[in-house]
C-alpha atoms as a PDB file:
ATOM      1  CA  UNK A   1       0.000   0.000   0.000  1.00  0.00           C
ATOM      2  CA  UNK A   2       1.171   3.720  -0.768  1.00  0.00           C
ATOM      3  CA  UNK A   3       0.590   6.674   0.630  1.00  0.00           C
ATOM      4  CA  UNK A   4       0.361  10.054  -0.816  1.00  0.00           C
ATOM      5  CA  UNK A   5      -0.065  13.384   1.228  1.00  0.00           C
ATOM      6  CA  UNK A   6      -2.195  15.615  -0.578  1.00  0.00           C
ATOM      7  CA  UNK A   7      -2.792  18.164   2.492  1.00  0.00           C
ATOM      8  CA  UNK A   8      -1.972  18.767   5.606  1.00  0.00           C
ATOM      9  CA  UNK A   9      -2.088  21.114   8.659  1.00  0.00           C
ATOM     10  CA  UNK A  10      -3.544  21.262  12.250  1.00  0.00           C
ATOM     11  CA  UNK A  11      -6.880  20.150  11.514  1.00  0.00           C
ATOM     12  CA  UNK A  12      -6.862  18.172   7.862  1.00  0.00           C
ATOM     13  CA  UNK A  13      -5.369  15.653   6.533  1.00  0.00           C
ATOM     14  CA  UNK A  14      -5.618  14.465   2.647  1.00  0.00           C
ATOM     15  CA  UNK A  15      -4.011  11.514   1.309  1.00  0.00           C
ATOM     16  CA  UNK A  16      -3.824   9.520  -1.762  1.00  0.00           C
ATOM     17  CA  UNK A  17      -3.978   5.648  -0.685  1.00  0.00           C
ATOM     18  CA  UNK A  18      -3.331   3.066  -3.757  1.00  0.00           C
ATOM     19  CA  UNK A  19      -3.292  -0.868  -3.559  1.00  0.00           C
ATOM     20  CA  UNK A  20      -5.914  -1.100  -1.266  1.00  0.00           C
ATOM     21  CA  UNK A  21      -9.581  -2.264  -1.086  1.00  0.00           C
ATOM     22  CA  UNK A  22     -12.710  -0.742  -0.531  1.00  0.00           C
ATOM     23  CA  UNK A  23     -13.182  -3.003   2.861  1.00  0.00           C
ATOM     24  CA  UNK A  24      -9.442  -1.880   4.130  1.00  0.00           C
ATOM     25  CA  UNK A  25     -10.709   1.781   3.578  1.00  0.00           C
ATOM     26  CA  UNK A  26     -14.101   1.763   4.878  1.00  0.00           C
ATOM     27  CA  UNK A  27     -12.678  -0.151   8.297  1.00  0.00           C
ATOM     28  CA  UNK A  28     -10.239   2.663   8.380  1.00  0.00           C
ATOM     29  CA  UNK A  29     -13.416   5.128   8.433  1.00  0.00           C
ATOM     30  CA  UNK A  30     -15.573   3.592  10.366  1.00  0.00           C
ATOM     31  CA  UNK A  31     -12.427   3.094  13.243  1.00  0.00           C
ATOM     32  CA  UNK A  32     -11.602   6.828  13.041  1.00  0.00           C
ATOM     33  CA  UNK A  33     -15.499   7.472  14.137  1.00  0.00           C
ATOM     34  CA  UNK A  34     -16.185   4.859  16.369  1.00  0.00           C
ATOM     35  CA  UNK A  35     -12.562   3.057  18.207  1.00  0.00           C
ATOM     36  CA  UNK A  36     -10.560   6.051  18.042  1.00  0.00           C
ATOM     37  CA  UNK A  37     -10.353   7.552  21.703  1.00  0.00           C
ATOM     38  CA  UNK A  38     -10.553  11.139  22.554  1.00  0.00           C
ATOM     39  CA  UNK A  39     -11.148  13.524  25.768  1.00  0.00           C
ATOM     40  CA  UNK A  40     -14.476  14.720  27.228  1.00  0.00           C
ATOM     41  CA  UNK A  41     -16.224  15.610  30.158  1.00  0.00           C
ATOM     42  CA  UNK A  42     -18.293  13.016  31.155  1.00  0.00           C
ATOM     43  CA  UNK A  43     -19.341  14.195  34.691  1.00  0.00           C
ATOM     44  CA  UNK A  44     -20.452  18.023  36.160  1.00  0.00           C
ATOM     45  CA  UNK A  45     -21.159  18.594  39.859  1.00  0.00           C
ATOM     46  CA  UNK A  46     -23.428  21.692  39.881  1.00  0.00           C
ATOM     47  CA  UNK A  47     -22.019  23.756  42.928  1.00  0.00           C
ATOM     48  CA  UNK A  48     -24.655  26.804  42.071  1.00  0.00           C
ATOM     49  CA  UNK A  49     -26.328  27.414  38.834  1.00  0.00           C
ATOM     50  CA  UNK A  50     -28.578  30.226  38.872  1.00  0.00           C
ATOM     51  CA  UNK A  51     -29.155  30.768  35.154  1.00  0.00           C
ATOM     52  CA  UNK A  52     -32.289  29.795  33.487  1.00  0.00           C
ATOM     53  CA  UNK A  53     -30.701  26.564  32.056  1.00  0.00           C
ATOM     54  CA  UNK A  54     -31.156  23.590  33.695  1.00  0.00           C
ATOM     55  CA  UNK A  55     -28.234  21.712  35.348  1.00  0.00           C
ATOM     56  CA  UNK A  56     -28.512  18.531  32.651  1.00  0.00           C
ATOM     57  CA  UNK A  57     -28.173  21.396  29.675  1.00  0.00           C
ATOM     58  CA  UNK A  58     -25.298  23.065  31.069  1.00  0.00           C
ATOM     59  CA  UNK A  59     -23.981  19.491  31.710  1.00  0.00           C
ATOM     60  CA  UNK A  60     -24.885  18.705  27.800  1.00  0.00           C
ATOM     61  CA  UNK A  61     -22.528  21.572  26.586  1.00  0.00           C
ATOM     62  CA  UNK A  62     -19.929  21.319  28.713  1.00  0.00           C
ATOM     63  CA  UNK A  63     -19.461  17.934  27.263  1.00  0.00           C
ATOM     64  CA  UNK A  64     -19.782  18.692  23.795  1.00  0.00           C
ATOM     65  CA  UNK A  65     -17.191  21.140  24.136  1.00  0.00           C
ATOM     66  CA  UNK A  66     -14.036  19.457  22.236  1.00  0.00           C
ATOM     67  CA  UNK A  67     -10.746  19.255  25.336  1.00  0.00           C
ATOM     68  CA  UNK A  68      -7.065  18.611  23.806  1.00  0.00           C
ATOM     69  CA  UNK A  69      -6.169  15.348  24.404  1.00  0.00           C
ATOM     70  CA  UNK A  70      -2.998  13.038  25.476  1.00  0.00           C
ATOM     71  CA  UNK A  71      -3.478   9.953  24.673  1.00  0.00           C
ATOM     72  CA  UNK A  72      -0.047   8.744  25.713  1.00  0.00           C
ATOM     73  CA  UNK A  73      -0.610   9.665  29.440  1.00  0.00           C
ATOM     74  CA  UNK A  74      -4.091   8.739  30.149  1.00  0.00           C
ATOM     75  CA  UNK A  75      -5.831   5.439  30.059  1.00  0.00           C
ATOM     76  CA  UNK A  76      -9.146   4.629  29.098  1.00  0.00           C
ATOM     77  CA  UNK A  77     -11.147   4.109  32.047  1.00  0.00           C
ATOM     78  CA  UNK A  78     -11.908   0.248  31.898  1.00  0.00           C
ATOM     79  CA  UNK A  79      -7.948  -0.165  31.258  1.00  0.00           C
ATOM     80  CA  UNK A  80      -6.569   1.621  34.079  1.00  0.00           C
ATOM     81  CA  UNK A  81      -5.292  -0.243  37.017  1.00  0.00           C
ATOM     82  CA  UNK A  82      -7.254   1.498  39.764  1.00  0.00           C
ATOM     83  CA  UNK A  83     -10.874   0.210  37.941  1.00  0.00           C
ATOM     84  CA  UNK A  84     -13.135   2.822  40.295  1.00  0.00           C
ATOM     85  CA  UNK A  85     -16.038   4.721  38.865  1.00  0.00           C
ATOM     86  CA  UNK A  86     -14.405   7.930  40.255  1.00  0.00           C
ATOM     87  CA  UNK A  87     -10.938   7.763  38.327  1.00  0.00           C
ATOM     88  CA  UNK A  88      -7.570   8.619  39.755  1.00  0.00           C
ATOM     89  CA  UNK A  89      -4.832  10.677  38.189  1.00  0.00           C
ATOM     90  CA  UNK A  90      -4.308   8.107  35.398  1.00  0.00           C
ATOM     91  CA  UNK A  91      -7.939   8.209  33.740  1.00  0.00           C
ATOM     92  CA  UNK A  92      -9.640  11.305  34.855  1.00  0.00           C
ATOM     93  CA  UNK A  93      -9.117  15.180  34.658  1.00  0.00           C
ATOM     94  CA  UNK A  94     -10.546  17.448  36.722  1.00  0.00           C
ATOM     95  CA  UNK A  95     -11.851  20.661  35.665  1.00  0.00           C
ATOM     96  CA  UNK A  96     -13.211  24.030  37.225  1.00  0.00           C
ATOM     97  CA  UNK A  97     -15.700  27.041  36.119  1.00  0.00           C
ATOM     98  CA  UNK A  98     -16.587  29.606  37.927  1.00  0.00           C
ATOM     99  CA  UNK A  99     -18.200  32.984  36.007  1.00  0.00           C
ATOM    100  CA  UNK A 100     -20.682  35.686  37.688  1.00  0.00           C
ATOM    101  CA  UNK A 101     -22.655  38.483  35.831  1.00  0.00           C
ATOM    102  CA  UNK A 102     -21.726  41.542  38.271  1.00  0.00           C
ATOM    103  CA  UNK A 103     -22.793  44.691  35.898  1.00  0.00           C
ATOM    104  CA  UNK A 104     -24.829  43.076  33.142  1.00  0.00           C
ATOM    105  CA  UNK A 105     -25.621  40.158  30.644  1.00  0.00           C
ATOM    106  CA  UNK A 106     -22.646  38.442  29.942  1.00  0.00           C
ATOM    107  CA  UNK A 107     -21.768  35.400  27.898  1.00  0.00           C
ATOM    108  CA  UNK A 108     -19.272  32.426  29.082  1.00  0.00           C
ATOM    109  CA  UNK A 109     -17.195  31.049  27.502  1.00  0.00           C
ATOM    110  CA  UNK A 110     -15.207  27.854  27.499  1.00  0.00           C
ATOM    111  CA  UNK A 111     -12.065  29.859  27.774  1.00  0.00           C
ATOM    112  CA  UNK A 112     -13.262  30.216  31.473  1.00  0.00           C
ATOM    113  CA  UNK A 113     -13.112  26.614  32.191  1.00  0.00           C
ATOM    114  CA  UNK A 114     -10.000  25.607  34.476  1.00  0.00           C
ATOM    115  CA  UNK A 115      -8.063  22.615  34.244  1.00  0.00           C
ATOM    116  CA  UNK A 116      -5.677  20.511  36.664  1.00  0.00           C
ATOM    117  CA  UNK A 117      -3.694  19.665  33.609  1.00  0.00           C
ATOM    118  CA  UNK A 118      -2.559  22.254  31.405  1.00  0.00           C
ATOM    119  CA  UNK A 119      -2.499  20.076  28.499  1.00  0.00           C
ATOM    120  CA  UNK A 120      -5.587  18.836  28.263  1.00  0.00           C
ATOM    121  CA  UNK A 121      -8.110  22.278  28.075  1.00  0.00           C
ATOM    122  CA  UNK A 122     -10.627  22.805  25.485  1.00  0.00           C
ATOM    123  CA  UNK A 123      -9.661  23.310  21.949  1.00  0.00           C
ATOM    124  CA  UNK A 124     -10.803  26.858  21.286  1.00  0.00           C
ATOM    125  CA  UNK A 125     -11.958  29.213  24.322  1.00  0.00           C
ATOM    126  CA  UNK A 126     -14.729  30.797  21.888  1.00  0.00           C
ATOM    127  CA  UNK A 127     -17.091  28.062  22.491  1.00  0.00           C
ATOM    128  CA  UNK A 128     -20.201  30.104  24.339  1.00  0.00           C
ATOM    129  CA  UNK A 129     -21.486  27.545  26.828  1.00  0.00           C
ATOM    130  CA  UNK A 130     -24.261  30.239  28.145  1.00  0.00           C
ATOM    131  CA  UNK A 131     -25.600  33.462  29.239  1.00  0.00           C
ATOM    132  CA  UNK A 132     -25.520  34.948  32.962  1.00  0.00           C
ATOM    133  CA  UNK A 133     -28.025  38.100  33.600  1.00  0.00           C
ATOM    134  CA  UNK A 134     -26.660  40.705  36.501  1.00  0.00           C
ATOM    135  CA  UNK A 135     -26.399  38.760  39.380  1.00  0.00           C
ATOM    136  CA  UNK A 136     -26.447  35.301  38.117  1.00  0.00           C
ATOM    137  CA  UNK A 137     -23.733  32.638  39.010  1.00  0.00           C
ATOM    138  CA  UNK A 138     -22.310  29.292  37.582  1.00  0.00           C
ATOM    139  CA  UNK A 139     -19.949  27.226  39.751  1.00  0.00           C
ATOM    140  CA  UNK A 140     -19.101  23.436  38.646  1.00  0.00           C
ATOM    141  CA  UNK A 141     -16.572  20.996  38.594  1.00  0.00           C
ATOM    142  CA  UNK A 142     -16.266  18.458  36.019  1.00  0.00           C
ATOM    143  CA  UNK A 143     -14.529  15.181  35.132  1.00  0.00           C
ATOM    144  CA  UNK A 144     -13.289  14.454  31.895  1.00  0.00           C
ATOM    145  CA  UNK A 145     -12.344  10.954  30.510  1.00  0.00           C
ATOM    146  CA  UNK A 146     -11.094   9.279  27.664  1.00  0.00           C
ATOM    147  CA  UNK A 147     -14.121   7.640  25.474  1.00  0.00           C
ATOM    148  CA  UNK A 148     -15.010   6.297  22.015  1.00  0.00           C
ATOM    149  CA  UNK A 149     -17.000   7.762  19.429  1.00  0.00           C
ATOM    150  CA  UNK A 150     -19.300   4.449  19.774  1.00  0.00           C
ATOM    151  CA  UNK A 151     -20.306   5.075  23.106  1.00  0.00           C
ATOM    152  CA  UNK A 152     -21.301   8.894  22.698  1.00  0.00           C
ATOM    153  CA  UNK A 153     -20.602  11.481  19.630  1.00  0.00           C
ATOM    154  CA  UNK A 154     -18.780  13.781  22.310  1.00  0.00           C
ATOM    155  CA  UNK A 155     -16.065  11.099  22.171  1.00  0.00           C
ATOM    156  CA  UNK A 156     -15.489  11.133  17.929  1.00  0.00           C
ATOM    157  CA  UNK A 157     -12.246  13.239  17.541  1.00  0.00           C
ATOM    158  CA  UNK A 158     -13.327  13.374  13.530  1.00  0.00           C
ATOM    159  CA  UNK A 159     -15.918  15.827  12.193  1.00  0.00           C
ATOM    160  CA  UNK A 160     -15.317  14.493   9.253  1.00  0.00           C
ATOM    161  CA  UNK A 161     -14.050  11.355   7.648  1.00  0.00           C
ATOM    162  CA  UNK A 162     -14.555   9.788   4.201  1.00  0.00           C
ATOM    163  CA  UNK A 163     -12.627   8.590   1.340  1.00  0.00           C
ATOM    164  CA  UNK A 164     -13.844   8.016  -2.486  1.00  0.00           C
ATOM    165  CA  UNK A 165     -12.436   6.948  -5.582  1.00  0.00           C
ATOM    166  CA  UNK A 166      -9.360   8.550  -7.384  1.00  0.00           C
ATOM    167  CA  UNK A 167     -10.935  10.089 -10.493  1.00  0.00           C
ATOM    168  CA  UNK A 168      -9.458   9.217 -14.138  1.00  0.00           C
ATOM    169  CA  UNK A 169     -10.900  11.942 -16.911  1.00  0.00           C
ATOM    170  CA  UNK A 170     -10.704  11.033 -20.460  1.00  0.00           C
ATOM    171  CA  UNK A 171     -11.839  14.540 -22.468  1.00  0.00           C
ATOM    172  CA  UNK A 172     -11.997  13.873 -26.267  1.00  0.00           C
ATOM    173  CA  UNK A 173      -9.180  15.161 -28.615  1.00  0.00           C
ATOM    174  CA  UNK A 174     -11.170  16.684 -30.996  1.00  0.00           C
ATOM    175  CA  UNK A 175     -12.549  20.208 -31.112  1.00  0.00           C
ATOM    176  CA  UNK A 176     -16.100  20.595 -29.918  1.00  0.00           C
ATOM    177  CA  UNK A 177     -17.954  23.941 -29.380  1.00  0.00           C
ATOM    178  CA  UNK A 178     -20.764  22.036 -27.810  1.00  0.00           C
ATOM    179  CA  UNK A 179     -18.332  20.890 -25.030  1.00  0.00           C
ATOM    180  CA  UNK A 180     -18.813  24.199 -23.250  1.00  0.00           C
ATOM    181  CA  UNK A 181     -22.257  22.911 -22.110  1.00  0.00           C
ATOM    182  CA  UNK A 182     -20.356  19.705 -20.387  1.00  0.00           C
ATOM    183  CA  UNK A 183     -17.764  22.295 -18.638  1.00  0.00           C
ATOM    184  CA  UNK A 184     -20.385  24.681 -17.296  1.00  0.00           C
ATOM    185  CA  UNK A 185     -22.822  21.362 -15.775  1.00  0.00           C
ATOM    186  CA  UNK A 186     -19.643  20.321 -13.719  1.00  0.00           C
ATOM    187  CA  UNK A 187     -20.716  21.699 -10.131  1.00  0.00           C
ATOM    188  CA  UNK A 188     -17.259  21.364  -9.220  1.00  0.00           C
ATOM    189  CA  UNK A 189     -15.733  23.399 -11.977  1.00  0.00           C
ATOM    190  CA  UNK A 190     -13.461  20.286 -12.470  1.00  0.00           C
ATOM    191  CA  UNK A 191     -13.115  20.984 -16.021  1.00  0.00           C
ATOM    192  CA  UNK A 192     -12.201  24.222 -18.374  1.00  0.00           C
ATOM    193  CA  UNK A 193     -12.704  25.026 -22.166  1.00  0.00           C
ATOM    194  CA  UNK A 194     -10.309  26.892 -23.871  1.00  0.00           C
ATOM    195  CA  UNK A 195      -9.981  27.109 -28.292  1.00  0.00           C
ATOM    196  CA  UNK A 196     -13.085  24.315 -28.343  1.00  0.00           C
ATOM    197  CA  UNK A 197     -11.309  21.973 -26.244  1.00  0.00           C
ATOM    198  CA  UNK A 198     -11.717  20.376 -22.946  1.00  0.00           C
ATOM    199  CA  UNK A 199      -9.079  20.206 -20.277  1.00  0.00           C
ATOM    200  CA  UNK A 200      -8.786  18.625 -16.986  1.00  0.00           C
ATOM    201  CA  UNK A 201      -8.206  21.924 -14.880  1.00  0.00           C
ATOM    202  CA  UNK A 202      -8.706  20.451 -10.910  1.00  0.00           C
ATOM    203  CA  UNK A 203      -8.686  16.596 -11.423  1.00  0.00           C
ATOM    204  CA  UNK A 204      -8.926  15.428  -7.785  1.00  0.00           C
ATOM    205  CA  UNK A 205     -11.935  17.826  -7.534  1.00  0.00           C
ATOM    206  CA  UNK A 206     -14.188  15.469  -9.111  1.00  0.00           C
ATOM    207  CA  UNK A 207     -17.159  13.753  -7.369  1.00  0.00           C
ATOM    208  CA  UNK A 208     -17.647  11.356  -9.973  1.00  0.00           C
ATOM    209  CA  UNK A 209     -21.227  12.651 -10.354  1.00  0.00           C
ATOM    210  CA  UNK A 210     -21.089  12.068 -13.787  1.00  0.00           C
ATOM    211  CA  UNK A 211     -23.359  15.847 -14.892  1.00  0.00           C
ATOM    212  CA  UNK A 212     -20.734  16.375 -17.268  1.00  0.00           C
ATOM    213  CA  UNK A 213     -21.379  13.183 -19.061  1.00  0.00           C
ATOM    214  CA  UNK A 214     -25.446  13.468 -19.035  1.00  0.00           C
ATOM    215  CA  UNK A 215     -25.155  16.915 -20.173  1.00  0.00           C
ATOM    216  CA  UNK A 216     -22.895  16.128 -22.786  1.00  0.00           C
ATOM    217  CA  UNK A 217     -25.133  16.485 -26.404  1.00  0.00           C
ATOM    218  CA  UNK A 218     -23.316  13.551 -28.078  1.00  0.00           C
ATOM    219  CA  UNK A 219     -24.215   9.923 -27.531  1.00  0.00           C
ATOM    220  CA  UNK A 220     -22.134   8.288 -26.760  1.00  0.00           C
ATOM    221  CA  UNK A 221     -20.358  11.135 -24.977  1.00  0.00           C
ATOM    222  CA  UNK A 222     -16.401  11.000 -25.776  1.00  0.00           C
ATOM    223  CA  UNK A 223     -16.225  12.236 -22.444  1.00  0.00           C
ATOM    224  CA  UNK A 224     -15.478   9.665 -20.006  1.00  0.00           C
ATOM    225  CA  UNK A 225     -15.298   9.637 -16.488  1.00  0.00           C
ATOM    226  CA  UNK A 226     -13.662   6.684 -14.900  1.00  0.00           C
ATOM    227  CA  UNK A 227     -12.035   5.622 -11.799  1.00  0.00           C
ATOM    228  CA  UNK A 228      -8.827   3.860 -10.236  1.00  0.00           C
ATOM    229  CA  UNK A 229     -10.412   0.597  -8.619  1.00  0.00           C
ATOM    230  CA  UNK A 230      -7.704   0.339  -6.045  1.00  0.00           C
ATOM    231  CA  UNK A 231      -6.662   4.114  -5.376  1.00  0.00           C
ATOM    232  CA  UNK A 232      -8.865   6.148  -2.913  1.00  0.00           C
ATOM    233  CA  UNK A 233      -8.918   9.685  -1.802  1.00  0.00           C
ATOM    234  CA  UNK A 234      -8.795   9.869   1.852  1.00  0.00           C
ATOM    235  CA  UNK A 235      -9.966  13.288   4.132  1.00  0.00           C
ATOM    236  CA  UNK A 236      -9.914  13.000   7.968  1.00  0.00           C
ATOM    237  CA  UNK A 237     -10.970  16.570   9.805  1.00  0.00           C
ATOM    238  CA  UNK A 238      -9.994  16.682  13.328  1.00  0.00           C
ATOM    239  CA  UNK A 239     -12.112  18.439  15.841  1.00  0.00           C
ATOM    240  CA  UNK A 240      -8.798  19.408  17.295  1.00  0.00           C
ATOM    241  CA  UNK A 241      -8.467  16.857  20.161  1.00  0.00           C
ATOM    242  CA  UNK A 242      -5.856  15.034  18.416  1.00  0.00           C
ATOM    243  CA  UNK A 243      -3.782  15.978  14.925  1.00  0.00           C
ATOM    244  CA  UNK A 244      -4.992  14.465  11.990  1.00  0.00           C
ATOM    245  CA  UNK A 245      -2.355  11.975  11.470  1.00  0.00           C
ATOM    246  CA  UNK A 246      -2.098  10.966  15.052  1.00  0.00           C
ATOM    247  CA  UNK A 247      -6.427   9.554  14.377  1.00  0.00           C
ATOM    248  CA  UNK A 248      -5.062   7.814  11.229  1.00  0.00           C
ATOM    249  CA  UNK A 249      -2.213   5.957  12.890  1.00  0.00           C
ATOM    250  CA  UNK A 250      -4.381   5.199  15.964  1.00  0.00           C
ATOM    251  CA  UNK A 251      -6.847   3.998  13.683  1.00  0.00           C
ATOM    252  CA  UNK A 252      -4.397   1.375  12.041  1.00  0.00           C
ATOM    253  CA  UNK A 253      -3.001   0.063  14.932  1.00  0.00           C
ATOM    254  CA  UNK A 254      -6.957  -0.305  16.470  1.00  0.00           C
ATOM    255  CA  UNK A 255      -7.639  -2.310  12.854  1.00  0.00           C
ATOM    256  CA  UNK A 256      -4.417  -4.932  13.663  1.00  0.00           C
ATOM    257  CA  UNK A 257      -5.622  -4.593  16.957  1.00  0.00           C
ATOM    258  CA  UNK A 258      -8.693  -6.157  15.985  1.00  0.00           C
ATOM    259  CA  UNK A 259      -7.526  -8.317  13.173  1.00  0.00           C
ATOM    260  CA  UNK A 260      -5.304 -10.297  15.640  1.00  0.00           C
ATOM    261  CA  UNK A 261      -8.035 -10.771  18.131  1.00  0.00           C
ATOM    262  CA  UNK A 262     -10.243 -12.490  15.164  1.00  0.00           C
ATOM    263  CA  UNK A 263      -7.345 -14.448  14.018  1.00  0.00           C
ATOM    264  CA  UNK A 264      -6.869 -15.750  17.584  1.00  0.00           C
ATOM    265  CA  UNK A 265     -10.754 -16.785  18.024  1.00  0.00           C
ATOM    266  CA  UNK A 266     -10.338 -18.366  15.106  1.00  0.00           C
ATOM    267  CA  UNK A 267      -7.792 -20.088  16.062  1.00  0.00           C
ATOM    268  CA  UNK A 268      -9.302 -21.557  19.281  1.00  0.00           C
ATOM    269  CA  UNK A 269     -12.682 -22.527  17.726  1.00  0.00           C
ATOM    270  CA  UNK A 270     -10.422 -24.950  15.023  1.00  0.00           C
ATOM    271  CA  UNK A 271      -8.988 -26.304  17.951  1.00  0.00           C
END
């Protein structure tokens, strides 16, 4: 298998995958949503609330709110060694917020929330978790823990992961004035016409939707749109919890995680 970085920075990640399989890539996906651990607060203590939400909604946001996370210091809570449903330093964070509306409406923010570890805060302090009038109060304390996107969508460090096929373009050779109706259908702007010809200006682009085809006045249309069986295009958007790559390689060694754990049953049920 060979990999191909299209893009990358904090957030993205785009890669060109070739000599795999449709299976190998949608297990890849599906891990990155579902397996792939991440940081959230899973418990709030109300010490005062005084605001007109209720204690479960404030509880709601708070844990919606995307936290940093270190997945090389913290284990997941059925892993650790001290197995209690109130943590210990190896499994839990705690975190603090408290925000009062002296002279007038404010908002709060998640910038305002405190944590015990540095490291592991929320991703952006710009997340508005809600409103105080003049003399309201919010005091909490809250636990966060390491969880999986199965269990609850707080714990999916993706907001975004899919792959399709790598797009092959055929245009025709000839000149064709009526090709400018094929170029203008493409909701992608994939293609360009320039001197009654049509060229492949953004090839990765391409949806395969095939509009440019169906629009196309000639039939058969010399326009083909095709694809590589065993190349894929690969986009995994981080939340910000973890980088990009860091979900793709924790996704991989999840998959031979599982794969030897099947080989193994499989192995004792022969037996």
């Amino acid at each position: 298998m060979k990999i191909e970085v299209l893009e990358k920075n904090d957030n993205l990640l785009r890669i060109v995958v070739r000599d795999a399989d449709v299976p190998l890539m949608n297990a890849l996906r599906r891990i990155a949503l579902a397996e792939v651990p991440c940081m959230a607060i899973e418990e709030v203590v109300m010490i005062e609330n005084s605001s007109i939400l209720q204690d479960e909604i404030v509880a709601h946001r708070l844990g919606l709110t995307p936290l940093k996370t270190d997945l090389d210091t913290y284990n997941l809570p059925e892993e650790c060694q001290c197995q209690s449903e109130f943590g210990c330093p190896q499994c839990r964070v705690t975190l603090t917020l408290d925000a009062e509306a002296k002279e007038g409406t404010r908002t709060v923010y998640s910038g305002e929330i405190i944590s015990e570890n540095p490291e592991i805060i929320p991703v952006s302090d710009k997340v508005p978790i809600l409103k105080l009038a003049k003399g309201q109060k919010l005091k909490l304390e809250a636990y966060a823990r390491l969880g999986k996107g199965k269990t609850h969508a707080k714990w999916q460090p993706v907001s975004m992961c899919a792959y399709k096929y790598y797009p092959k373009i055929t245009v025709p050779e000839e000149k064709c004035a009526e090709c400018a109706k094929c170029v203008d259908t493409c909701p992608k702007k994939v293609l360009s016409f320039k001197d009654e010809k049509v060229d492949v200006r953004d090839l990765l682009a391409c949806n395969l939707c095939m509009d440019c085809v169906e629009a196309c006045p000639q039939k058969p249309s010399p326009l083909k749109i095709e694809w590589e069986k065993n190349a894929f295009i690969m986009s995994i958007e981080s939340t910000g919890v973890l980088p990009p790559e860091r979900i793709l390689k924790e996704a991989t060694k999840t998959l031979g995680k599982q794969l030897n754990e099947f080989e193994e049953i499989l192995k004792a049920e022969q037996q």
